[in-house]
Protein backbone atom coordinates (compact mmCIF):
# COMPACT_ATOMS: atom_id res chain seq x y z
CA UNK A 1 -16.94 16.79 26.16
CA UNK A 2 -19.78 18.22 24.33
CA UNK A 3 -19.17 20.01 21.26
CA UNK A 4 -21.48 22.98 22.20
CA UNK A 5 -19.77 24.80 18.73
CA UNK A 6 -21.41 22.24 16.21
CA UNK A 7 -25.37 22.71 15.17
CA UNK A 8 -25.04 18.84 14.37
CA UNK A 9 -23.78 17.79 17.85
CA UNK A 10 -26.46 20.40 19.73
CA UNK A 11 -29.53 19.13 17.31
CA UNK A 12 -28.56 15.27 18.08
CA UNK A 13 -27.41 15.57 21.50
CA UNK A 14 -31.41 17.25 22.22
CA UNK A 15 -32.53 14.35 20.34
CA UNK A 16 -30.76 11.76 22.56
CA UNK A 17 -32.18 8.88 19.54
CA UNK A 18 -32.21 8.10 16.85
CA UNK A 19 -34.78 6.03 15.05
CA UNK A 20 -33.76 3.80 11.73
CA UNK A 21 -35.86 2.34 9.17
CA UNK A 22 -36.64 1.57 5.75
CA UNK A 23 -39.46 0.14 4.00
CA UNK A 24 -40.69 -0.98 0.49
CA UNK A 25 -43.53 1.23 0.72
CA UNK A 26 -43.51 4.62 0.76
CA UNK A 27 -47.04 5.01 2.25
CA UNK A 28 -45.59 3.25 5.19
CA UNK A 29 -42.32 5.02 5.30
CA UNK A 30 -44.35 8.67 5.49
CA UNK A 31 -46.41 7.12 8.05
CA UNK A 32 -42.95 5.82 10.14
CA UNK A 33 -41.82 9.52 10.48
CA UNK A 34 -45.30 11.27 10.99
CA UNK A 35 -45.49 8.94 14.06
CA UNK A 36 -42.37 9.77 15.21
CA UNK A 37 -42.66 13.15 14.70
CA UNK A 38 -45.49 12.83 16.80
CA UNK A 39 -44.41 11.36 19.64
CA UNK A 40 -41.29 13.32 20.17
CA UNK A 41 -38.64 12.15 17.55
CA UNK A 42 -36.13 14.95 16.17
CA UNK A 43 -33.64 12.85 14.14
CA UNK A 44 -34.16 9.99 12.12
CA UNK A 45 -32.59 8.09 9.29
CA UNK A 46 -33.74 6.66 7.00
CA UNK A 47 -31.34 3.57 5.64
CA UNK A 48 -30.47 3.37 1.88
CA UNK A 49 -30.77 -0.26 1.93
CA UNK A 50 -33.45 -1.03 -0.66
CA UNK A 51 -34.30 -0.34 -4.54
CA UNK A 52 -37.07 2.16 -3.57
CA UNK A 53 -34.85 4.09 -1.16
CA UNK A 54 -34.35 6.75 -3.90
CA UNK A 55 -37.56 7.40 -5.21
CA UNK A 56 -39.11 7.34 -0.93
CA UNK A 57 -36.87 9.88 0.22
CA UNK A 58 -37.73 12.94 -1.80
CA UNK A 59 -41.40 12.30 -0.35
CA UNK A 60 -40.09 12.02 3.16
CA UNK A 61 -38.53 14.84 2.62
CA UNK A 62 -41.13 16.89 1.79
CA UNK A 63 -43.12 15.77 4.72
CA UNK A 64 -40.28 16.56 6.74
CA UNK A 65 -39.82 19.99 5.38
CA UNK A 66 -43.35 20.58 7.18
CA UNK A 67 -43.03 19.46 10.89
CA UNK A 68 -40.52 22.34 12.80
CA UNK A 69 -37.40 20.90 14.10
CA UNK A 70 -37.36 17.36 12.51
CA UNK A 71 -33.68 16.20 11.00
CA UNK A 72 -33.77 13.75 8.51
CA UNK A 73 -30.54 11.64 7.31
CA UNK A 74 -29.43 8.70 5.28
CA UNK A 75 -27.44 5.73 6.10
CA UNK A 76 -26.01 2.76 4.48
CA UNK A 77 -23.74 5.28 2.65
CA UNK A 78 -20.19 3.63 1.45
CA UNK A 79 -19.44 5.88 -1.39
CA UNK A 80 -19.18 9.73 -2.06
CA UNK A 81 -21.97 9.22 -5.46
CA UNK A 82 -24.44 7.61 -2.98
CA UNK A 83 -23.93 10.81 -0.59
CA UNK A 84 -24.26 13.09 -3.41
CA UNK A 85 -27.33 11.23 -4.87
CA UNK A 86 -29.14 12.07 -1.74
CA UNK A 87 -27.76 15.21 -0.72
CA UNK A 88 -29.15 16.80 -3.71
CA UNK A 89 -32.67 15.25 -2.60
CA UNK A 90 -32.11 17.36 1.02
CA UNK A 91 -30.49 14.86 3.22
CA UNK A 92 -29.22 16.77 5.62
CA UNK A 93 -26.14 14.03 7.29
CA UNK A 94 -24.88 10.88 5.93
CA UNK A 95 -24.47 7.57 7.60
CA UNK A 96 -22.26 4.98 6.96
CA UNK A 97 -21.71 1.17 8.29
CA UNK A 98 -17.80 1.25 7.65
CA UNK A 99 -15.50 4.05 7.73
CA UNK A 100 -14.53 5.19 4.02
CA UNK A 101 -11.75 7.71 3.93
CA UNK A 102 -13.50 8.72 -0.06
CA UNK A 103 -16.51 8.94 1.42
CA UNK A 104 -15.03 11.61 4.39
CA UNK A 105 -13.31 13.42 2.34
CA UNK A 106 -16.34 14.23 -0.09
CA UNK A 107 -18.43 15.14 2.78
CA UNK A 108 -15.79 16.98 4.38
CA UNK A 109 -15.02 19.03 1.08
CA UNK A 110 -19.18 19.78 0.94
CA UNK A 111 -19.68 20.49 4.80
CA UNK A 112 -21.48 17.91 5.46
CA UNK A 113 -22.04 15.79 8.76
CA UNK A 114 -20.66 12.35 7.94
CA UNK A 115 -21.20 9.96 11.07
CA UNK A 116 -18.96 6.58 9.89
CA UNK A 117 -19.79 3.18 11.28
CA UNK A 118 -16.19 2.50 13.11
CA UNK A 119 -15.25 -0.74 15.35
CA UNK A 120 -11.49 0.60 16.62
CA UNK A 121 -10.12 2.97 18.60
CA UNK A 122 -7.94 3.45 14.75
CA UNK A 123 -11.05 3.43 12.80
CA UNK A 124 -12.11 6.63 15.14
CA UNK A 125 -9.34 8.47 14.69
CA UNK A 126 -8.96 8.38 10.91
CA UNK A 127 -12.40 9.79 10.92
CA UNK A 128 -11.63 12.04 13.38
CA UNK A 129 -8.77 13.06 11.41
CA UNK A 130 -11.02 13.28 8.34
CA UNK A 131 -13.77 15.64 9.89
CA UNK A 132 -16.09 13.58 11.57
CA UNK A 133 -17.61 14.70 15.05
CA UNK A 134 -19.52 12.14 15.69
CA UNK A 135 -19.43 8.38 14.60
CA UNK A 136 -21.35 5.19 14.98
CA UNK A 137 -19.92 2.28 17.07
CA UNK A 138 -21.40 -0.74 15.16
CA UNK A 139 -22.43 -3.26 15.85
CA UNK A 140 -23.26 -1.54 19.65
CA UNK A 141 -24.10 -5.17 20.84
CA UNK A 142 -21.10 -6.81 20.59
CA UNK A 143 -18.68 -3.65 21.48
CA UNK A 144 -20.36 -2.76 24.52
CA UNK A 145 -20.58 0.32 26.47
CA UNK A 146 -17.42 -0.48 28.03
CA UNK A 147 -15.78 0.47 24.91
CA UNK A 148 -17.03 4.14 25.06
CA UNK A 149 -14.96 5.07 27.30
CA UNK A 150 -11.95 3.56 26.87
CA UNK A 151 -12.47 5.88 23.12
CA UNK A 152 -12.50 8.33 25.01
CA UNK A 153 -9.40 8.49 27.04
CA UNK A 154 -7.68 8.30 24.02
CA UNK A 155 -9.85 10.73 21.77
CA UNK A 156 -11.71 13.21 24.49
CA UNK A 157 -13.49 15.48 21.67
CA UNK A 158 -14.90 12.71 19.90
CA UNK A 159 -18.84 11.79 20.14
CA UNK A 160 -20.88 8.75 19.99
CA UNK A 161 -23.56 7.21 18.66
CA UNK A 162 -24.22 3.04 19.36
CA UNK A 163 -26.06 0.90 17.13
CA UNK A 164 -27.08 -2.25 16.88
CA UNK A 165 -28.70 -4.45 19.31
CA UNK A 166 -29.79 -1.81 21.80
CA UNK A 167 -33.58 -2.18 23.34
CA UNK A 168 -35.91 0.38 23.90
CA UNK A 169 -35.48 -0.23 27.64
CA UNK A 170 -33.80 1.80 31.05
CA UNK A 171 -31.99 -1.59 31.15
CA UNK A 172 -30.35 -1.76 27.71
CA UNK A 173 -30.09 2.86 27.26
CA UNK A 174 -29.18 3.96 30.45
CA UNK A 175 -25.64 1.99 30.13
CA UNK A 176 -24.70 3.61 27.26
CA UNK A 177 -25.23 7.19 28.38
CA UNK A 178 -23.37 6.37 32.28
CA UNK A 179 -20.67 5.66 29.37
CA UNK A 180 -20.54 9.03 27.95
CA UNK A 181 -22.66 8.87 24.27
CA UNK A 182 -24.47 11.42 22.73
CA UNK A 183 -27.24 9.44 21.40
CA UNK A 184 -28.36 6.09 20.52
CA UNK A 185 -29.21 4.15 17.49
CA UNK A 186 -32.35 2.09 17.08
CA UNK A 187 -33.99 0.18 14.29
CA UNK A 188 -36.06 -2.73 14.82
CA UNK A 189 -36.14 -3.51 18.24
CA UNK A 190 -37.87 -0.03 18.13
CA UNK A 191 -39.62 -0.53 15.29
CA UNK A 192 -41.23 -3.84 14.92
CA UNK A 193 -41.87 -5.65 12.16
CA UNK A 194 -45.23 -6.92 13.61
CA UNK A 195 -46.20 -3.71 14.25
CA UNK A 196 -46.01 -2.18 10.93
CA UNK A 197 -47.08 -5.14 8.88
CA UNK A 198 -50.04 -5.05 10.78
CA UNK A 199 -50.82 -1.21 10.64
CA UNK A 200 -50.46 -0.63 13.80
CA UNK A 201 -49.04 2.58 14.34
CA UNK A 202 -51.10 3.63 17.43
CA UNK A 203 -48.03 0.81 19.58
CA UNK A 204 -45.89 2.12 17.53
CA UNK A 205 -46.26 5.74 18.74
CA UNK A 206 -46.61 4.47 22.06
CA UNK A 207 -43.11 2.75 21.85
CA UNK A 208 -41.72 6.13 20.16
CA UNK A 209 -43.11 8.09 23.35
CA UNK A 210 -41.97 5.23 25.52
CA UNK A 211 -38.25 5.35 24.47
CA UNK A 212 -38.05 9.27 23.97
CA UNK A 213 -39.19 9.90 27.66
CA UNK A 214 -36.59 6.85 28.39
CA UNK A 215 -33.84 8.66 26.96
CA UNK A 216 -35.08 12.36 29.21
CA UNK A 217 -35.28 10.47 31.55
CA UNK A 218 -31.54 9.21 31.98
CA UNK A 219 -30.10 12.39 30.08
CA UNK A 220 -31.63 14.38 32.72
């Protein structure tokens, strides 16, 4: 089922997760991806949800630009001037939470990888239909794994990404990939709010190494 063609599917399917975040603070956000970086992280995204979101990415980026092999996105994308607001800071995919045809067809027109948040087997196909290779099944805690493959005996070439709701434990990963996804989604149960109001970025790495070797783990 894997799309070994596509440099987007190969880079996320090595990745196996995906780490989301955002933060106020810039100092903390460059801190977030060094640590990742660190302990094993290859893709993260960074979500456009706050004011500062614009003026913390080009700095991310540039950190980014300087560790070999690290992909760095943006989600919380509904609209094609959002996309090209950060494209033209280096985001190199686009995340959304709903599946906007505009927004599919700009990044289709561009060649860009556009991963749509989609909640039906309908929703899927449009974006299929539109370009997309991969898509986000949100929220992942309420659809289930179950719901992975009963995509896929409908739409085979299709890949998958859940989020929302999924722990950094064998318990709450390994179900997902038995069900055929390429990676998985995490934000704050990864991340913890604790943790980084606190500075403490030494558990935070630990959790990082924790869930990567998690993910090898199953995948292999």
């Amino acid at each position: 089922m894997r799309n070994t063609e596509s440099p987007f599917i190969k880079q996320i399917n090595q990745a196996g997760l995906m780490p989301i975040f955002y933060h106020s603070s810039e100092e903390v956000c460059l801190s977030i991806l060094k640590v990742a970086y660190d302990s094993g992280i290859r893709v993260i995204e960074l979500v456009n949800r706050g004011s500062e979101a614009t003026k913390i990415f080009p700095s991310l980026r540039k950190l980014a630009n300087q560790l070999p092999g690290l992909s760095l996105g943006i989600g919380t994308i509904y609209h094609p001037y959002e996309a090209e607001e950060f494209l033209e800071m280096g985001a190199e995919f686009i995340v959304a939470p709903v599946m906007n045809p505009r927004l599919g067809e700009y990044c289709s027109r561009n060649d860009v990888p556009w991963v749509p948040g989609c909640g039906t087997v309908t929703e899927i196909w449009q974006a299929q239909e539109l370009g997309a290779e991969l898509v986000k099944i949100y929220p992942a805690n309420l659809l289930t794994p179950e719901f992975v493959p009963a995509v896929h005996a409908v739409l085979p070439k299709i890949e998958i990404i859940p989020s929302g709701g999924i722990e950094p434990t064998l318990e709450s990963i390994k179900p997902w990939f038995d069900a055929g996804v390429l990676c998985v989604g995490m934000g704050s149960q990864l991340i913890r709010k604790d943790w980084v109001q606190s500075g403490n970025y030494e558990q935070l790495g630990k959790a990082f190494k924790q869930a990567v070797n998690l993910v090898e783990q199953i995948k292999s």
